[in-house]
Protein backbone atom coordinates (compact mmCIF):
# COMPACT_ATOMS: atom_id res chain seq x y z
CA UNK A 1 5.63 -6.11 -8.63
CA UNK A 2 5.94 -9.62 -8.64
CA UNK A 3 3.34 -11.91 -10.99
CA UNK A 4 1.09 -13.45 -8.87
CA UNK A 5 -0.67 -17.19 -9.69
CA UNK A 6 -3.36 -17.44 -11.13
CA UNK A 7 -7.37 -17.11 -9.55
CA UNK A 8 -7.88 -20.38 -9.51
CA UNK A 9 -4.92 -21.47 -7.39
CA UNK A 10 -6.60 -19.11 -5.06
CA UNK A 11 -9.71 -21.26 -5.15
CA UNK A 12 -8.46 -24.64 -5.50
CA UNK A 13 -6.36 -23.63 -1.49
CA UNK A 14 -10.03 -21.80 -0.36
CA UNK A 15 -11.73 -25.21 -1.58
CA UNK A 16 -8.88 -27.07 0.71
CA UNK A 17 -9.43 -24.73 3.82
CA UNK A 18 -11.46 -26.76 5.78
CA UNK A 19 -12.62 -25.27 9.66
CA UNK A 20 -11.61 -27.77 12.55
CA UNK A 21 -13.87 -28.98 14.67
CA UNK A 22 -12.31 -27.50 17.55
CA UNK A 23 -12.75 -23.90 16.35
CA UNK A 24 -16.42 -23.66 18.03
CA UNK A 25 -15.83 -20.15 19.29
CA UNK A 26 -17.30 -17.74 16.34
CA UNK A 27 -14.75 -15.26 16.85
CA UNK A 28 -11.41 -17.23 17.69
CA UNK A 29 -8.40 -16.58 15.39
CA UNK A 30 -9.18 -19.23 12.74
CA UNK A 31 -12.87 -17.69 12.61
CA UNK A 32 -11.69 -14.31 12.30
CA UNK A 33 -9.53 -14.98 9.43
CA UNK A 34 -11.94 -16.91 7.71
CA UNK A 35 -14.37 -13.95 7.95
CA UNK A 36 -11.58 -11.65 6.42
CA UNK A 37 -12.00 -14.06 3.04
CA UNK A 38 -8.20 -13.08 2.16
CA UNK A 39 -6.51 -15.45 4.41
CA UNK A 40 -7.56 -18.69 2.82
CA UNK A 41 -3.86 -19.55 1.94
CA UNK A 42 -2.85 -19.47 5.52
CA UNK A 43 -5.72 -21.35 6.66
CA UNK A 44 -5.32 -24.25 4.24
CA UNK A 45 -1.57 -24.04 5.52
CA UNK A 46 -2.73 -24.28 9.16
CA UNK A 47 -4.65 -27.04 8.16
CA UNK A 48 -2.17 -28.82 6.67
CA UNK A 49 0.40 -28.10 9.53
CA UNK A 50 -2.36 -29.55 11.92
CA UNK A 51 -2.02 -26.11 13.48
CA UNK A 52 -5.50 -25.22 12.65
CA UNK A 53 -6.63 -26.64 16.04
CA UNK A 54 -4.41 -25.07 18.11
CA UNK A 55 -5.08 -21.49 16.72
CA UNK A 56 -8.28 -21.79 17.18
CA UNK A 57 -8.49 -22.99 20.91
CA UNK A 58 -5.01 -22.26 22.53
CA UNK A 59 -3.31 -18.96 22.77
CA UNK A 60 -3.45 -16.13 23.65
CA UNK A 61 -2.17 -15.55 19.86
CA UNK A 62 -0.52 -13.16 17.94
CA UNK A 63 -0.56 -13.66 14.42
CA UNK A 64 0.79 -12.21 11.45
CA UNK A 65 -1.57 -12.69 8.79
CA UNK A 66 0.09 -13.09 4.94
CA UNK A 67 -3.02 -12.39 2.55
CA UNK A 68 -3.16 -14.71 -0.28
CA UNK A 69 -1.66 -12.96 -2.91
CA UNK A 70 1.53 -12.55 -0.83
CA UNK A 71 1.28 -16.57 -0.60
CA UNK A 72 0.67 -17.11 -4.48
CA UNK A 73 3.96 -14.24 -4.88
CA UNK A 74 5.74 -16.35 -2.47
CA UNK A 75 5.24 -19.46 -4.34
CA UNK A 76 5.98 -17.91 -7.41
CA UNK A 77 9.26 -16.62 -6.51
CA UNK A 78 10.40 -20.32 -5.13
CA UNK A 79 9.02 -22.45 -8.14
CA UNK A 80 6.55 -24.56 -5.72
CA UNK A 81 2.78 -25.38 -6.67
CA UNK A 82 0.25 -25.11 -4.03
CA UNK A 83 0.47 -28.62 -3.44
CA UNK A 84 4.20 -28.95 -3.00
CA UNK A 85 4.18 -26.43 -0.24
CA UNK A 86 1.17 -28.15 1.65
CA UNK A 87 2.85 -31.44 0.95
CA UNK A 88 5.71 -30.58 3.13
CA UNK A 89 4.75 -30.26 6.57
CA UNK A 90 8.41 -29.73 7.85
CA UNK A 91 8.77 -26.27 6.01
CA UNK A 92 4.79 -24.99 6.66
CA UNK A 93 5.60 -25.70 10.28
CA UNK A 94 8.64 -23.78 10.11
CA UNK A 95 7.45 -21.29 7.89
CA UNK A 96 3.71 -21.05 9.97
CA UNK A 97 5.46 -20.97 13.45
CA UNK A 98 7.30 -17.79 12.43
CA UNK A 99 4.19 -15.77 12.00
CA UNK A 100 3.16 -16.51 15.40
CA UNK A 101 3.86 -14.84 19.07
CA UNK A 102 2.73 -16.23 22.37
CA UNK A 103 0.42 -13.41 24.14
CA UNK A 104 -1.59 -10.71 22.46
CA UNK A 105 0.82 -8.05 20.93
CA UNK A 106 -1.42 -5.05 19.66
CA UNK A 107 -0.27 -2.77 17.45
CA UNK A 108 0.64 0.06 20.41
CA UNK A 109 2.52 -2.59 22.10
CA UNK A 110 4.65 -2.95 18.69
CA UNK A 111 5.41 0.43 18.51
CA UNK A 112 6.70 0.45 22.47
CA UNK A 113 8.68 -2.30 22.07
CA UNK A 114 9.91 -1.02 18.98
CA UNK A 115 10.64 2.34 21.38
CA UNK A 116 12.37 0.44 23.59
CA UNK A 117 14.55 -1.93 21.81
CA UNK A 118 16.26 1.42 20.24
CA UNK A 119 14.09 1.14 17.23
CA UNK A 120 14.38 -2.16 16.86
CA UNK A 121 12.04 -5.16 18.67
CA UNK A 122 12.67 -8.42 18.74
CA UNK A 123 9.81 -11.20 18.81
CA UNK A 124 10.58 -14.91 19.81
CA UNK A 125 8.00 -16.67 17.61
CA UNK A 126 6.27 -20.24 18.54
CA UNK A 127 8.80 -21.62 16.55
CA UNK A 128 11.49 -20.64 18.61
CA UNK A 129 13.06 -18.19 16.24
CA UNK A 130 13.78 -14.25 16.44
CA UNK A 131 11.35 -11.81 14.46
CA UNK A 132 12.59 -8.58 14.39
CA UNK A 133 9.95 -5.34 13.91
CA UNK A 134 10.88 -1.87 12.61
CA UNK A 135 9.14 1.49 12.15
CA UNK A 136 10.15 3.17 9.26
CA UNK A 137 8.83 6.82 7.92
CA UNK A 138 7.81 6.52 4.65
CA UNK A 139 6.53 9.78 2.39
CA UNK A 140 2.82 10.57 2.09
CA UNK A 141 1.57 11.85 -1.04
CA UNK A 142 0.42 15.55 -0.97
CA UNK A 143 -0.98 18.23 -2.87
CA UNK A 144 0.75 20.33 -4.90
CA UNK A 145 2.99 22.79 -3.16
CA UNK A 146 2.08 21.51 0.28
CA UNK A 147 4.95 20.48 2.64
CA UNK A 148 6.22 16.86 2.79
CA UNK A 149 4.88 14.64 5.43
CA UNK A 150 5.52 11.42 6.75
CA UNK A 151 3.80 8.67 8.05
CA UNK A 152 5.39 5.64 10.02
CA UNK A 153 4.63 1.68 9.15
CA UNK A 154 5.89 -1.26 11.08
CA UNK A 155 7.85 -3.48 8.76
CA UNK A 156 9.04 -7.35 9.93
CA UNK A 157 11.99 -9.24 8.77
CA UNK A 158 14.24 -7.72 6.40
CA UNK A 159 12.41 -8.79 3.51
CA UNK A 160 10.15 -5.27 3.29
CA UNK A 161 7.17 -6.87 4.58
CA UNK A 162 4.93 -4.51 6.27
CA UNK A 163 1.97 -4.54 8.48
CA UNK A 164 -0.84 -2.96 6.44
CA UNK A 165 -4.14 -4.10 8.62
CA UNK A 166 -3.57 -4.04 12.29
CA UNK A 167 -5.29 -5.30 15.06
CA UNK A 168 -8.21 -7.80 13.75
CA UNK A 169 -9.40 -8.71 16.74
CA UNK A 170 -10.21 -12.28 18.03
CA UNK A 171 -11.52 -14.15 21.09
CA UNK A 172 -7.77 -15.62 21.58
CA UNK A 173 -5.70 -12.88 20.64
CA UNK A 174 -4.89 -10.93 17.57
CA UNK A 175 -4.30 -10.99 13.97
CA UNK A 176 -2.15 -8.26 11.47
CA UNK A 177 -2.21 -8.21 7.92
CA UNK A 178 1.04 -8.09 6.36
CA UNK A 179 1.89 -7.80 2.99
CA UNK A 180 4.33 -10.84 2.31
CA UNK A 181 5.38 -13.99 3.84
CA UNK A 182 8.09 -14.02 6.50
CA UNK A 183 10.86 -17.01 5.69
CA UNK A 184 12.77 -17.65 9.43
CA UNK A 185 16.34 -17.89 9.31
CA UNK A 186 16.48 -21.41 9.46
CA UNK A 187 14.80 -21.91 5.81
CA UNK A 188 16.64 -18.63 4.41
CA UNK A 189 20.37 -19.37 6.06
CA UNK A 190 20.21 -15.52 7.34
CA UNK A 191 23.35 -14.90 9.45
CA UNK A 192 22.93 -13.09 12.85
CA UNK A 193 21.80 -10.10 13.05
CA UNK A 194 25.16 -8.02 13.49
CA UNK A 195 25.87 -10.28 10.22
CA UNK A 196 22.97 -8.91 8.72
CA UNK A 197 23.05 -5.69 9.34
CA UNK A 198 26.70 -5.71 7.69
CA UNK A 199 25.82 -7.25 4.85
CA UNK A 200 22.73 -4.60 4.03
CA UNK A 201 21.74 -4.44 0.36
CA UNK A 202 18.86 -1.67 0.21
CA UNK A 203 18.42 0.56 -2.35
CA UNK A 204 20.36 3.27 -0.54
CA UNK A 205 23.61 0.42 -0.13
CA UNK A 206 23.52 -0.46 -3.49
CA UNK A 207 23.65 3.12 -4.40
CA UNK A 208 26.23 4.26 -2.25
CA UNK A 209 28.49 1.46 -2.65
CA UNK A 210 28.02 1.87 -6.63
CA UNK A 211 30.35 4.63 -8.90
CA UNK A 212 27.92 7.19 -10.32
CA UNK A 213 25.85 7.94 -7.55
CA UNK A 214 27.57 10.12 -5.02
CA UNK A 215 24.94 12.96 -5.72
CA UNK A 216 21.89 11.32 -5.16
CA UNK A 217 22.89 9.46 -2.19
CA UNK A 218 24.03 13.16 -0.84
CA UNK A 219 20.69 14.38 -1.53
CA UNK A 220 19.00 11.59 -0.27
CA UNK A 221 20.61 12.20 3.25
CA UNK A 222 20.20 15.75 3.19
CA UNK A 223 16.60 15.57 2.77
CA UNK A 224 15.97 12.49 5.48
CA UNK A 225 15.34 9.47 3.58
CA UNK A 226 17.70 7.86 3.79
CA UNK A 227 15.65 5.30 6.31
CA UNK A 228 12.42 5.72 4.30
CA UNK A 229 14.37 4.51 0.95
CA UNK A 230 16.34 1.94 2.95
CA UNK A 231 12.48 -0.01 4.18
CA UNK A 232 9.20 -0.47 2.32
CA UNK A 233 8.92 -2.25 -1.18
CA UNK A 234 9.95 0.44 -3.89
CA UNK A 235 11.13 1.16 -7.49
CA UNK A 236 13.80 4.32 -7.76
CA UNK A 237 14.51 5.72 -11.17
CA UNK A 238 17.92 6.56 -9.72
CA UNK A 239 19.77 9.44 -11.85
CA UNK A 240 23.41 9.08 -12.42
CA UNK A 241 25.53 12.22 -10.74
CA UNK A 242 26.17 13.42 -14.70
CA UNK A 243 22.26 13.68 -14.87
CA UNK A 244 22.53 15.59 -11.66
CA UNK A 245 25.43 17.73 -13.28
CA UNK A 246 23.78 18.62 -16.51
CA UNK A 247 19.90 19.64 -14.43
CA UNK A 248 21.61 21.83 -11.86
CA UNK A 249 23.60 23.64 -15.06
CA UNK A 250 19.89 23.61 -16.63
CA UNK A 251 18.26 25.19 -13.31
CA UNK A 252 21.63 27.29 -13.01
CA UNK A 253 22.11 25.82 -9.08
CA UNK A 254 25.23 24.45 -7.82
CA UNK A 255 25.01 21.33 -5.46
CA UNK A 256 25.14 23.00 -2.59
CA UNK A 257 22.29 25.16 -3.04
CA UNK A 258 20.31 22.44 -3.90
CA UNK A 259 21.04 20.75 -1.08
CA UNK A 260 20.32 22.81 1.35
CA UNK A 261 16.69 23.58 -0.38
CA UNK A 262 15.60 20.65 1.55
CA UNK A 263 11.48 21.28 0.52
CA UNK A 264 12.51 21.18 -2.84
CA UNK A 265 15.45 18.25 -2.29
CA UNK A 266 12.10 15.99 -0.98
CA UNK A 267 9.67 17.04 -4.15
CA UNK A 268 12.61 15.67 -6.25
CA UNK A 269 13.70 13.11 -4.90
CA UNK A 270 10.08 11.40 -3.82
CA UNK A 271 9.02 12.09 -7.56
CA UNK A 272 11.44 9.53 -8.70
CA UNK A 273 10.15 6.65 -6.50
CA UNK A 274 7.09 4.76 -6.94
CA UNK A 275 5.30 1.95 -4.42
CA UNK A 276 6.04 -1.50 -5.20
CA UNK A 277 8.95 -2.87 -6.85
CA UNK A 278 8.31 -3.10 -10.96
CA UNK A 279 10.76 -4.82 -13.23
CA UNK A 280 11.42 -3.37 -16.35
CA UNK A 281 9.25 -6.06 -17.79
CA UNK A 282 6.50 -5.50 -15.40
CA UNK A 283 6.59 -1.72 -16.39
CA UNK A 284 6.56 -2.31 -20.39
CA UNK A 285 3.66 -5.26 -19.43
CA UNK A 286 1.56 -2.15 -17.59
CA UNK A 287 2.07 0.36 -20.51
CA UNK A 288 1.40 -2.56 -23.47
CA UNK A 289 -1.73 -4.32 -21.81
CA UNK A 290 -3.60 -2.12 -19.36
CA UNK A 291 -2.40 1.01 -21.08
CA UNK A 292 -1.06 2.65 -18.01
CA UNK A 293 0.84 5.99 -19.19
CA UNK A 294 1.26 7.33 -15.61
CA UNK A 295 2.75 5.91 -12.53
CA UNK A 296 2.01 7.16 -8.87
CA UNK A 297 5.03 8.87 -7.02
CA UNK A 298 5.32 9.27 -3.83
CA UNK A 299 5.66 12.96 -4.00
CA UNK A 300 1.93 12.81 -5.20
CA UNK A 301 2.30 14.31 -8.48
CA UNK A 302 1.86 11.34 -11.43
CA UNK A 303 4.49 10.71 -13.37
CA UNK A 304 4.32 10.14 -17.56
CA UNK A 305 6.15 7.20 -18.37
CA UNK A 306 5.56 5.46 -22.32
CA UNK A 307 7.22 3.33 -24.33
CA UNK A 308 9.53 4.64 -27.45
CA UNK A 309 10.85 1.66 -29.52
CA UNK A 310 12.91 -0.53 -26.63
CA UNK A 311 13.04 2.19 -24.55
CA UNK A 312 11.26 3.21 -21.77
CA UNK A 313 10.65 7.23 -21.54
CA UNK A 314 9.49 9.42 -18.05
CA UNK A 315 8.73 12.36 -17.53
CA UNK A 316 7.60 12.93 -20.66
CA UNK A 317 11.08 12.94 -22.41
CA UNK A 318 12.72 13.95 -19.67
CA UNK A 319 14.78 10.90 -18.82
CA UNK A 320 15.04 7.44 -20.18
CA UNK A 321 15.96 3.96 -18.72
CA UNK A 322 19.40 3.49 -19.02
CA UNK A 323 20.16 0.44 -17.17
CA UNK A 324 16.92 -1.26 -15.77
CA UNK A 325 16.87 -4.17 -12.83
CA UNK A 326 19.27 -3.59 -10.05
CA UNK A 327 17.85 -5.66 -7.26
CA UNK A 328 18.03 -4.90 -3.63
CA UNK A 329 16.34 -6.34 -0.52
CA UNK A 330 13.78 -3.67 -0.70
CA UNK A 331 12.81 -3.14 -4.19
CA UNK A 332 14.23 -2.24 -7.49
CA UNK A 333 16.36 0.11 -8.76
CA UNK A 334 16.69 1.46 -12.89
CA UNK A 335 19.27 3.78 -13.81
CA UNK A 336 17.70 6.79 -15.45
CA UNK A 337 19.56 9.51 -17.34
CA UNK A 338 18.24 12.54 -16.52
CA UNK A 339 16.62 14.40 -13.26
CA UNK A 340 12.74 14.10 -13.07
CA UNK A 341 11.29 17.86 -12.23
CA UNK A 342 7.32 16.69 -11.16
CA UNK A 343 5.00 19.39 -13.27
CA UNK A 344 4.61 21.77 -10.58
CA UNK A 345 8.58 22.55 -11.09
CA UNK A 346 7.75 22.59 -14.76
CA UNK A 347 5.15 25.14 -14.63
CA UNK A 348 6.51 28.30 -15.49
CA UNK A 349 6.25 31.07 -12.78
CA UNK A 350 3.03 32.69 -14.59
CA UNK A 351 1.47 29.54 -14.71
CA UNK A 352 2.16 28.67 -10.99
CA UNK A 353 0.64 32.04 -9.82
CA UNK A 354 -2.75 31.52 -11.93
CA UNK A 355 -2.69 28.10 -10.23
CA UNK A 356 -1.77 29.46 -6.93
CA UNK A 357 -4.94 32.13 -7.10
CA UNK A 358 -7.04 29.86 -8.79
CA UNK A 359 -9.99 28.74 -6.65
CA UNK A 360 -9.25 25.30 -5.16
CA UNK A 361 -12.41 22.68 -6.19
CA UNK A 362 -12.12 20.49 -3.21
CA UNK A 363 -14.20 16.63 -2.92
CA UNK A 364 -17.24 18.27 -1.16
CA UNK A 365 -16.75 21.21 -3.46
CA UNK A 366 -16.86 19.17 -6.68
CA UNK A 367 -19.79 16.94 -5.03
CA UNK A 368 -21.57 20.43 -3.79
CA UNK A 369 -21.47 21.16 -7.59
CA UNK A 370 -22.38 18.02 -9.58
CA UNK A 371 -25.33 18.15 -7.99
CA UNK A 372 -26.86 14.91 -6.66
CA UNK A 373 -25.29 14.36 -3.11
CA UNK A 374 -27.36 16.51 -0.74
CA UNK A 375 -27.49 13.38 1.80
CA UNK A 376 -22.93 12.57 1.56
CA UNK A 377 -22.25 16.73 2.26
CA UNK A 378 -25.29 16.87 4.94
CA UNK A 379 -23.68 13.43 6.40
CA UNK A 380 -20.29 14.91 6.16
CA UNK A 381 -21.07 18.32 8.05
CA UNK A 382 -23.00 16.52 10.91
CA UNK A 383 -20.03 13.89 10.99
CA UNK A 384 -17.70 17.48 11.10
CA UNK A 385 -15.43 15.97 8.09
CA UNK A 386 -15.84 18.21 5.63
CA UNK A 387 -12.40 19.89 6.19
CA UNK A 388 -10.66 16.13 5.94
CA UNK A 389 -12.37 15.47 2.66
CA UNK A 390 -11.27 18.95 1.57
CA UNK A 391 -7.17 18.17 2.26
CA UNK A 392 -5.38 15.04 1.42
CA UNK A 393 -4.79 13.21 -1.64
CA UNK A 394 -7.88 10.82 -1.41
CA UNK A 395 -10.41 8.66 -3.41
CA UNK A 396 -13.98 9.02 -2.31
CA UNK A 397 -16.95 6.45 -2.98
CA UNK A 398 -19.72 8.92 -3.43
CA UNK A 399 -23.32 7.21 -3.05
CA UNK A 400 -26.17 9.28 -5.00
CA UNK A 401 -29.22 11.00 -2.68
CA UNK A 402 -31.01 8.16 -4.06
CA UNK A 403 -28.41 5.57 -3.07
CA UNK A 404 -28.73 7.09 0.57
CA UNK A 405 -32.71 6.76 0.13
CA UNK A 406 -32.38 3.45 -0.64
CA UNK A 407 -30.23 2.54 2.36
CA UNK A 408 -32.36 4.56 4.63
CA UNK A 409 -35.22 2.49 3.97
CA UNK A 410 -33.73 -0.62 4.09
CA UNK A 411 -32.07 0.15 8.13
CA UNK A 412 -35.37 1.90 9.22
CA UNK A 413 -34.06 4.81 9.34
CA UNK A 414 -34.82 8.44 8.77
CA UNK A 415 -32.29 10.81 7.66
CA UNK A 416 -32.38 13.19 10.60
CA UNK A 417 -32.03 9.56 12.71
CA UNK A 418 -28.80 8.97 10.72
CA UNK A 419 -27.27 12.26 10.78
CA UNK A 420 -27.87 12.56 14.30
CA UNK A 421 -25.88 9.49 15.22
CA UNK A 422 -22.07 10.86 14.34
CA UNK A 423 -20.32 7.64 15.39
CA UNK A 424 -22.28 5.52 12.61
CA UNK A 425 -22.35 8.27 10.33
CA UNK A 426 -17.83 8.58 10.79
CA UNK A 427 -17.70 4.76 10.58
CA UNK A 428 -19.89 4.63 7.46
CA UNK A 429 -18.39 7.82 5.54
CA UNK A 430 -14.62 6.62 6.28
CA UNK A 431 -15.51 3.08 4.76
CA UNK A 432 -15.79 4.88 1.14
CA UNK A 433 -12.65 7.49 1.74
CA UNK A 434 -9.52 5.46 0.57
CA UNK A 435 -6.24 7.19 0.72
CA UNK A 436 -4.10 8.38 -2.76
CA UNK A 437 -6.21 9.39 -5.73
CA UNK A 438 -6.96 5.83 -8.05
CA UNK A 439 -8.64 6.31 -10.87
CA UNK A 440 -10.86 3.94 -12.43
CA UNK A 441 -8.03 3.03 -14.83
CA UNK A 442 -5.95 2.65 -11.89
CA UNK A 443 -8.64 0.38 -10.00
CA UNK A 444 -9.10 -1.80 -12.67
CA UNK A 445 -5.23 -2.00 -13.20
CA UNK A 446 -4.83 -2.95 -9.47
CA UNK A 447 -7.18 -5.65 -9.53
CA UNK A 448 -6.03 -7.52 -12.96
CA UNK A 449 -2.21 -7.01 -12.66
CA UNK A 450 -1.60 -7.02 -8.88
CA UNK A 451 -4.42 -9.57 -7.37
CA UNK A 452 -5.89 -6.81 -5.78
CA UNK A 453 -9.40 -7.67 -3.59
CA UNK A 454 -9.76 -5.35 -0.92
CA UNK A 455 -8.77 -1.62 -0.77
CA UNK A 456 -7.79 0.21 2.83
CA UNK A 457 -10.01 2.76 3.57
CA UNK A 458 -9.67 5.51 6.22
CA UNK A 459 -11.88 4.19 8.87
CA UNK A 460 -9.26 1.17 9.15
CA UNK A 461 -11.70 -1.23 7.64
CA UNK A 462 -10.90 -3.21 4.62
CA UNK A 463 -13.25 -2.82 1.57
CA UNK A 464 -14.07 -5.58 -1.18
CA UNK A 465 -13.54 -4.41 -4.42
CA UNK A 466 -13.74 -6.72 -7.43
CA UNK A 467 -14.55 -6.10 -11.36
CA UNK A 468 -17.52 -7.57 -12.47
CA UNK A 469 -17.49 -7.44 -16.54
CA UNK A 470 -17.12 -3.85 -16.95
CA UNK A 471 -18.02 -3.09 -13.81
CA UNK A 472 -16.65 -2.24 -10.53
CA UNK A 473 -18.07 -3.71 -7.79
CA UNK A 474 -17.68 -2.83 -3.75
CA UNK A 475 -18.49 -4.28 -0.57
CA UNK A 476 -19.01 -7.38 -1.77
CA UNK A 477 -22.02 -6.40 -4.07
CA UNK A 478 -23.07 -3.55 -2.08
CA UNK A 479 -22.42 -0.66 -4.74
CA UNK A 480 -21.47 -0.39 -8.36
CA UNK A 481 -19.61 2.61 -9.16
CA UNK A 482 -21.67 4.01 -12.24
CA UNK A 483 -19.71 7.18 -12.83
CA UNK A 484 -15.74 6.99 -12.50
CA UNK A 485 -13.14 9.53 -12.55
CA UNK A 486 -14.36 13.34 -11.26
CA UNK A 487 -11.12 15.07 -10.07
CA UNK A 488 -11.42 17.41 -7.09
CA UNK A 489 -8.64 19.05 -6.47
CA UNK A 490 -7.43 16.45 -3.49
CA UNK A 491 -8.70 14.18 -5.45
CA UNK A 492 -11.06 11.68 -6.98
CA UNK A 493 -14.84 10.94 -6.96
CA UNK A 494 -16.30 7.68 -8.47
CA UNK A 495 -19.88 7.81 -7.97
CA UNK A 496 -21.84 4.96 -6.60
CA UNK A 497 -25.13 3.18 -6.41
CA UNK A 498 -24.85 2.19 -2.89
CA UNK A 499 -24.27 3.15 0.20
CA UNK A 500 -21.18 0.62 1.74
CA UNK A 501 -21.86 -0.74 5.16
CA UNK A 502 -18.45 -2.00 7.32
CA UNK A 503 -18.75 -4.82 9.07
């Protein structure tokens, strides 16, 4: 994680955004980013560029869409103001041109080109330069003592920028969120890309090019992910092979059985990597002023981290920070001496079979309880996702009965009216599922420490979330959530005053 500037660069560039006067057409590219409210960086850059004009009435387009807070961490990391970068014209063209393809290039045509090119597709930009796309599997989170899954992202460049929001539609082609800015080879001095290849410094290079870590690299490969540790944006608390001697004398294994365990090779492994690349600063900056003590693996289970004297301590005591800020192209790596077990290793075998015969307390099972929600778990059953909000790892938006009254009245509508018209009702009940379990804690962290304005929710759309005082506020002032943190056991509830309307 990367600081980001501060809110009001963000609204000095939104005050600068100004819409040309060729963009007439209400829904041409300019328009639609301007309706997505988290593009105002680029659209002050287009301005700037004098590409504004042509975006708006040439094309088809394909663009790919930086938000702003991957601007403000861009400028960050080069030392430039906001003004400095639109002062020079030369580098926004370059820099603009890059996110841009001649024709419309949906997300399914990504993927097939992608398919084609061997795994790897190459896009000539506007600008005349080669962008290359990837699809790399990266781990879902699951529950507890379910098997590992995968999911596949599209990442550009070799920078670990990823496409997060695909296909926003426009009148002259289409735009994709991505999570950073794309620097061409001409402003970076990349070599070719046989050069580039060579000269690979992911996480899983540095390790296997480094003394200490023949054991994790082993494991990494024989549980397959290898690819999903060389892409993305992550931080591994990579154990040193004596770390891995000294836990498989502790669980009385020997390396090869624990390699060929590849279930259990996967829980391991994914518990000691977390989304987003922290710093050892950023990490004692979460603990000390938003008094985060757990992070969120991607094996799904949360792992304790705190701070003892100068030292930073996981797994509650089970490792420490030995060596913290080995930098690679695709996050960060901190040397860790020990082997993190997630707690559903550390449960002893007693526990795990009261937990395994315990009756699971699902989202609509928890909701069915509390009491309150008659209208969500009727809307859910006619909608037939019950059994999706029952599996998962997932954080629901749950609006009252009285919340659902409310918006009833205000669309017309009676409730047998709603519930009988399934594709409104999925579109609406997806827009307040978001994926991974965030507690209010976490929310609020997101939004103060990492920029965070709008959360990804299920149905594709992207919802506005923003903290209001004490509050958390959604959809752009359409809910409140009044009651935070009710854990299902897939899960988390926050309740809300609203019901949240997509676009």
């Amino acid at each position: 994680m990367r600081k980001f500037m501060t809110i009001m660069l963000v609204v000095l560039l939104a005050a600068m955004a100004v819409m040309p006067a060729a963009a007439q057409d209400e829904n041409n590219i300019v328009a639609a980013a301007e309706r997505a409210t988290s593009f105002n960086t680029l659209l002050a850059a287009a301005e700037a560029a004098g590409l504004a004009d042509t975006l708006a009435t040439g094309g088809p387009f394909t663009v790919f869409a930086p938000t702003d807070g991957a601007f403000a961490t861009l400028l960050n990391n080069l030392g430039l103001s906001a003004e400095e970068l639109l002062a020079d014209t030369d580098l926004l063209t370059t820099v603009l041109t890059y996110h841009v393809v001649a024709g419309e290039v949906r997300a399914a045509d990504l993927l097939a080109a992608i398919d084609a090119g061997g795994g790897v597709a190459e896009l000539e930009t506007i600008g005349g330069e080669v962008l290359t796309a990837r699809l790399v599997s990266l781990p879902d989170a699951v529950e507890e003592g379910a098997e590992q899954t995968f999911t596949d992202a599209i990442f550009l460049g070799d920078a670990g920028v990823s496409v997060f929001l695909p296909n926003i539609s426009a009148s002259n082609g289409v735009i994709h969120a991505i999570s950073g800015v794309l620097l061409p080879p001409s402003v970076t001095g990349a070599p070719a890309a046989e050069e580039a290849a060579a000269e690979s410094n992911t996480i899983v290079d540095i390790a296997a090019t480094t003394e200490g870590f023949s054991t994790l690299v082993a494991a990494a490969e024989a549980a397959g992910l290898v690819e999903a540790l060389s892409g993305g944006n992550l931080t591994v608390f990579a154990p040193t092979d004596d770390a891995f001697a000294a836990a498989l004398e502790a669980l009385g294994l020997t390396a090869e059985e624990l390699l060929a365990d590849t279930e259990t090779l996967t829980t391991i492994l994914t518990f000691h990597v977390v989304s987003g690349d922290f710093s050892g600063e950023d990490l004692v900056s979460v603990m000390t002023n938003a008094g985060v003590t757990e992070l969120n693996t991607l094996s799904g289970e949360p792992l304790a981290i705190a701070l003892e004297g100068d030292s930073i301590v996981l797994g509650g005591g089970q490792a420490t920070v030995a060596a913290a800020d080995i930098e690679a192209d695709n996050g960060i790596i901190h040397v860790i001496d020990g082997v993190l077990l997630p707690p559903s290793m550390m449960m002893g075998e007693e526990m795990a079979e009261e937990e395994m015969s315990a009756e699971p307390v699902s989202i609509p099972e928890t909701a069915a309880a509390a009491g309150g929600f008659e209208t969500l778990l009727a809307a859910a059953e006619a909608a037939g996702l019950v059994e999706a909000l029952s599996g998962g790892n997932l954080t629901v938006f749950a609006p009252t009965d009285d919340a659902f009254a409310a918006a009833l009245e205000s669309l017309g509508l009676t409730a047998e009216e709603l519930l009988a018209d399934t594709e409104t009702l999925t579109a609406v009940l997806s827009y307040h599922v978001v994926n991974g379990d965030f507690s209010g804690e976490d929310l609020v962290s997101v939004m103060t420490n990492a920029g965070v304005t709008e959360l990804n929710t299920l149905g594709g759309a992207a919802l506005p979330i923003a903290l209001e005082g004490d509050s958390i506020v959604l959809g752009g002032g359409q809910a409140t959530v009044v009651a935070a943190d009710i854990e299902a056991s897939n899960g988390i509830i926050h309740v809300i005053d609203g019901v949240l309307l997509p676009e």
